[in-house]
Protein backbone atom coordinates (compact mmCIF):
# COMPACT_ATOMS: atom_id res chain seq x y z
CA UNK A 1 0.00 0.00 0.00
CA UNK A 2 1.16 3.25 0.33
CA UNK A 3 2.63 5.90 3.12
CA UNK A 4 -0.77 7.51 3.07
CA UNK A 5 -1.92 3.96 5.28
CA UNK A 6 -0.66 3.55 8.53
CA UNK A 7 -0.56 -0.23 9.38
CA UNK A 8 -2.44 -1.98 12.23
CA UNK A 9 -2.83 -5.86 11.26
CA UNK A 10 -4.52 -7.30 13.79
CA UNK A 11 -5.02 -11.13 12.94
CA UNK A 12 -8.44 -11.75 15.00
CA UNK A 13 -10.31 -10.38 12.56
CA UNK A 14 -9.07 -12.58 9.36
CA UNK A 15 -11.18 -15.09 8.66
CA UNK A 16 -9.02 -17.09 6.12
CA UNK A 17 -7.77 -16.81 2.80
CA UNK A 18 -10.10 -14.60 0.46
CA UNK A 19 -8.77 -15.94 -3.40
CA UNK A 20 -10.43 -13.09 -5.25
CA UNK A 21 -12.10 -9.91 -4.62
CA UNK A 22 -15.03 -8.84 -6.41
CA UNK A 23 -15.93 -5.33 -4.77
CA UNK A 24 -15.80 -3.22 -1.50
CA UNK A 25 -18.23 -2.15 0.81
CA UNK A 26 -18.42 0.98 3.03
CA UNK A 27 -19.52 1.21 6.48
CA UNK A 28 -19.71 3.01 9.70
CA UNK A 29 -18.43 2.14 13.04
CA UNK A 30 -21.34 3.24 15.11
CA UNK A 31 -18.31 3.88 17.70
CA UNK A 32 -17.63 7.44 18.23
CA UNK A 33 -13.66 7.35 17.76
CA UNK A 34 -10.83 5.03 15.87
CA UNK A 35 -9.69 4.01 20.10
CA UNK A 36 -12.96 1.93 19.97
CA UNK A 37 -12.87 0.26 16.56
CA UNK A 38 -9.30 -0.44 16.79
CA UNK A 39 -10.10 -2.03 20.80
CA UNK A 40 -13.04 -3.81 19.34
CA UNK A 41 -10.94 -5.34 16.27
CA UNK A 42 -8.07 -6.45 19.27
CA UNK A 43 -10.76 -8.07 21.02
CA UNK A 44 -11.88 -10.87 18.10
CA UNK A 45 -14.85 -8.48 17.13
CA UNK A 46 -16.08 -8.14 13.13
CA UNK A 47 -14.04 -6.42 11.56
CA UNK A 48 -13.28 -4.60 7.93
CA UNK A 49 -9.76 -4.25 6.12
CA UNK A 50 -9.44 -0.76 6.53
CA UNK A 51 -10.38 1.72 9.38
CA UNK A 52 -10.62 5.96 8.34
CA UNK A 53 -10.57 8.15 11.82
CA UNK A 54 -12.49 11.33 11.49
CA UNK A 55 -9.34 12.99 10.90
CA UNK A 56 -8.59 10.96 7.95
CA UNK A 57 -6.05 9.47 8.48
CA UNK A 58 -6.35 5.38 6.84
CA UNK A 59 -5.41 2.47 9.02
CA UNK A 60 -5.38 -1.21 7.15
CA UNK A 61 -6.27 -3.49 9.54
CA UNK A 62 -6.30 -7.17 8.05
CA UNK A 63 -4.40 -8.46 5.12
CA UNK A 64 -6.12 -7.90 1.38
CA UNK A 65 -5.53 -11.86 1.06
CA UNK A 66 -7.86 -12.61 3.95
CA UNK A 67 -11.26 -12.72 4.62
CA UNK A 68 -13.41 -10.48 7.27
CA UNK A 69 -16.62 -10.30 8.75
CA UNK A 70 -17.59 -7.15 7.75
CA UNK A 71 -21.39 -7.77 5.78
CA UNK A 72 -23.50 -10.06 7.57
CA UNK A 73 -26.63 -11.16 5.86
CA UNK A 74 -27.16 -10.68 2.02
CA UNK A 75 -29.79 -9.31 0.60
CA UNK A 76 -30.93 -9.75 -2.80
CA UNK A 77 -29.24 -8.44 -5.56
CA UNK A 78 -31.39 -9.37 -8.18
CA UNK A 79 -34.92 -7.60 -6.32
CA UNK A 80 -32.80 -4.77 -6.22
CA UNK A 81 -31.91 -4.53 -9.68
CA UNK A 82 -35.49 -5.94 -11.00
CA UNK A 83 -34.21 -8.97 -12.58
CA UNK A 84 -36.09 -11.34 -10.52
CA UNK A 85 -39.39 -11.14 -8.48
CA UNK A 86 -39.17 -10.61 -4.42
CA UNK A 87 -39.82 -13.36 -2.55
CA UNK A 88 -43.42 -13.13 -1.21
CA UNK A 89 -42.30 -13.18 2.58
CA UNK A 90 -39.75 -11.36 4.10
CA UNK A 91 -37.15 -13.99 5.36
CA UNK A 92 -33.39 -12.58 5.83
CA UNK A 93 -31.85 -15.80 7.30
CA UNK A 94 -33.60 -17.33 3.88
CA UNK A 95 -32.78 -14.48 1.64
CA UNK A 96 -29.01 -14.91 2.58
CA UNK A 97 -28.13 -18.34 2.01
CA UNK A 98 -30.15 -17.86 -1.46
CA UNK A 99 -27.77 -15.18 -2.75
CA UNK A 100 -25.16 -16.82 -0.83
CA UNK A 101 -25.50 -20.04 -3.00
CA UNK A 102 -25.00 -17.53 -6.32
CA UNK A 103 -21.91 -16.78 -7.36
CA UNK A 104 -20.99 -12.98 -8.22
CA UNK A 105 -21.40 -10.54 -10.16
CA UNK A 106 -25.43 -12.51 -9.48
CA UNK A 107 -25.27 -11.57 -5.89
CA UNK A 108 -23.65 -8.54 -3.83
CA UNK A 109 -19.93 -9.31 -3.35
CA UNK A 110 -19.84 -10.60 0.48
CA UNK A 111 -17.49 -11.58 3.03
CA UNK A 112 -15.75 -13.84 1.09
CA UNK A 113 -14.87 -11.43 -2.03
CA UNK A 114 -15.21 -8.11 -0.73
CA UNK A 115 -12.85 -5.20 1.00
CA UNK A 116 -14.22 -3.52 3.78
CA UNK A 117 -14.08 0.00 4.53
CA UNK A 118 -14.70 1.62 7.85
CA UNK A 119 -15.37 4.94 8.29
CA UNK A 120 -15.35 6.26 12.31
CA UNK A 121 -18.92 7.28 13.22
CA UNK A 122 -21.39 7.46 16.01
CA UNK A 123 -25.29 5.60 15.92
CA UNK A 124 -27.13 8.08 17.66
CA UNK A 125 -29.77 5.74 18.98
CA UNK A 126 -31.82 8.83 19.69
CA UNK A 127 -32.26 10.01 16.09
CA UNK A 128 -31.41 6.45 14.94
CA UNK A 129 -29.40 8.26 12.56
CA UNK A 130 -25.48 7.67 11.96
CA UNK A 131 -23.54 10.96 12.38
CA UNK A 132 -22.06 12.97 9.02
CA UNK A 133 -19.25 11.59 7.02
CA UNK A 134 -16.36 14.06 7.58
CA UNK A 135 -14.81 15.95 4.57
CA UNK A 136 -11.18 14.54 5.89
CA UNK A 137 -12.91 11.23 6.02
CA UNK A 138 -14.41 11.65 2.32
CA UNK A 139 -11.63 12.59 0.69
CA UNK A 140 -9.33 9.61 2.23
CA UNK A 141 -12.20 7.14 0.95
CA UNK A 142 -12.23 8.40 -2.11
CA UNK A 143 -8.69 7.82 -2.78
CA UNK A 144 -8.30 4.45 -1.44
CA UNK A 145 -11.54 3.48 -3.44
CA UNK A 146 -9.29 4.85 -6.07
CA UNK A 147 -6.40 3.02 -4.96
CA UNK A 148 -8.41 -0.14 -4.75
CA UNK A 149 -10.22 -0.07 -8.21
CA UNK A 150 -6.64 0.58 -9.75
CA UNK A 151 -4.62 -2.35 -7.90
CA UNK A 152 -7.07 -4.88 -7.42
CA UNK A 153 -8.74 -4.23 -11.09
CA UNK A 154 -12.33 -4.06 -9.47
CA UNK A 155 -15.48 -2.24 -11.42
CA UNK A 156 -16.27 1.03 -10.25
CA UNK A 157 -20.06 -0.20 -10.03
CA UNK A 158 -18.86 -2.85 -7.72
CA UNK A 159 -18.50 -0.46 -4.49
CA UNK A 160 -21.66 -0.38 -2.01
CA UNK A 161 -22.86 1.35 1.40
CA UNK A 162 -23.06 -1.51 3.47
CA UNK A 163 -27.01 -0.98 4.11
CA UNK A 164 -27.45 -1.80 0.10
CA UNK A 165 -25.48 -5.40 0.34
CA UNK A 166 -27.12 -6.44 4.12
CA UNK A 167 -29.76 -5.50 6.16
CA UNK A 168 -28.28 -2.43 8.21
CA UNK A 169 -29.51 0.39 9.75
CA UNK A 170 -30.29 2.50 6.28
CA UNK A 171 -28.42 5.64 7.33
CA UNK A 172 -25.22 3.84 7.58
CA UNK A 173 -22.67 5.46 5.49
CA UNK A 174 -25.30 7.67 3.94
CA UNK A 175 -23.05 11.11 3.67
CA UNK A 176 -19.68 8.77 2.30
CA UNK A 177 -18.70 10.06 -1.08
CA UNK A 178 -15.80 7.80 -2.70
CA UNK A 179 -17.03 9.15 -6.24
């Protein structure tokens, strides 16, 4: 990577070897500072690849090669894009292994082809809202997404808010701008 990444491997949160990645996703901490998501990751928590404190500054924090639990449930690619019908019952846990089954680009890339992307910010769980995306924040993310894209040869159309991929609280990530 490059001096613009400070790294901060920590190994509980790789999951195994990922062979190929098809896309990244972009989410929020819900933690109010890079102290807690970093303590979290030390402590076997889910975790994403890369970390981005309010300040900006980029932390990697598991290996490209390796897996993390960063997505959780999938939801349906196809319903989202029209190409199918929605089932007639909402069912998550069923919904997941379906589009799990599928391989990409026919489902959302998941934990075991995707790069996640963290971005430092607090779940108000009074508003139920996440907090803004700040401009420090936005411009790192938009130049690792760059960074990304370029090394890992990944489509452009292949990077998500994590609310679009799973079922996640739909402000998540809302105000992130890697375009």
């Amino acid at each position: 990577m490059d001096a613009k990444v400070t790294l901060r491997i920590e190994p509980k949160i790789e999951k195994g070897a990922m062979a190929t990645v098809n896309g990244i996703v972009v989410h929020q901490t819900a933690g109010a500072s890079v102290t807690s998501a970093l303590s979290s990751y030390a402590s076997g928590a889910a975790g994403a690849h890369f970390l981005i404190d309010k300040d900006g500054t980029i932390y990697q924090t598991a290996r490209l090669t390796q897996k993390t639990w960063h997505v959780g449930r999938l939801q349906s690619r196809c319903v989202a894009e029209h190409t199918c019908t929605a089932p007639k019952k909402w069912d998550p846990s069923g919904t997941h292994k379906t589009e799990s089954s599928k391989s990409w680009p026919n489902r959302y890339p998941s934990n075991e082809d995707s790069i996640g992307i963290e971005l430092v910010g607090k779940f108000d769980t009074t508003t139920e809202k996440y907090e803004t995306v700040t401009r420090e924040q936005n411009t790192s993310l938009k130049w690792l997404v760059g960074e990304l894209i370029m090394t890992l040869r990944l489509r452009a159309t292949e990077v998500f808010r994590h609310p679009i991929v799973s079922y996640k609280e739909p402000t998540e990530a809302s105000s992130a701008n890697w375009k």
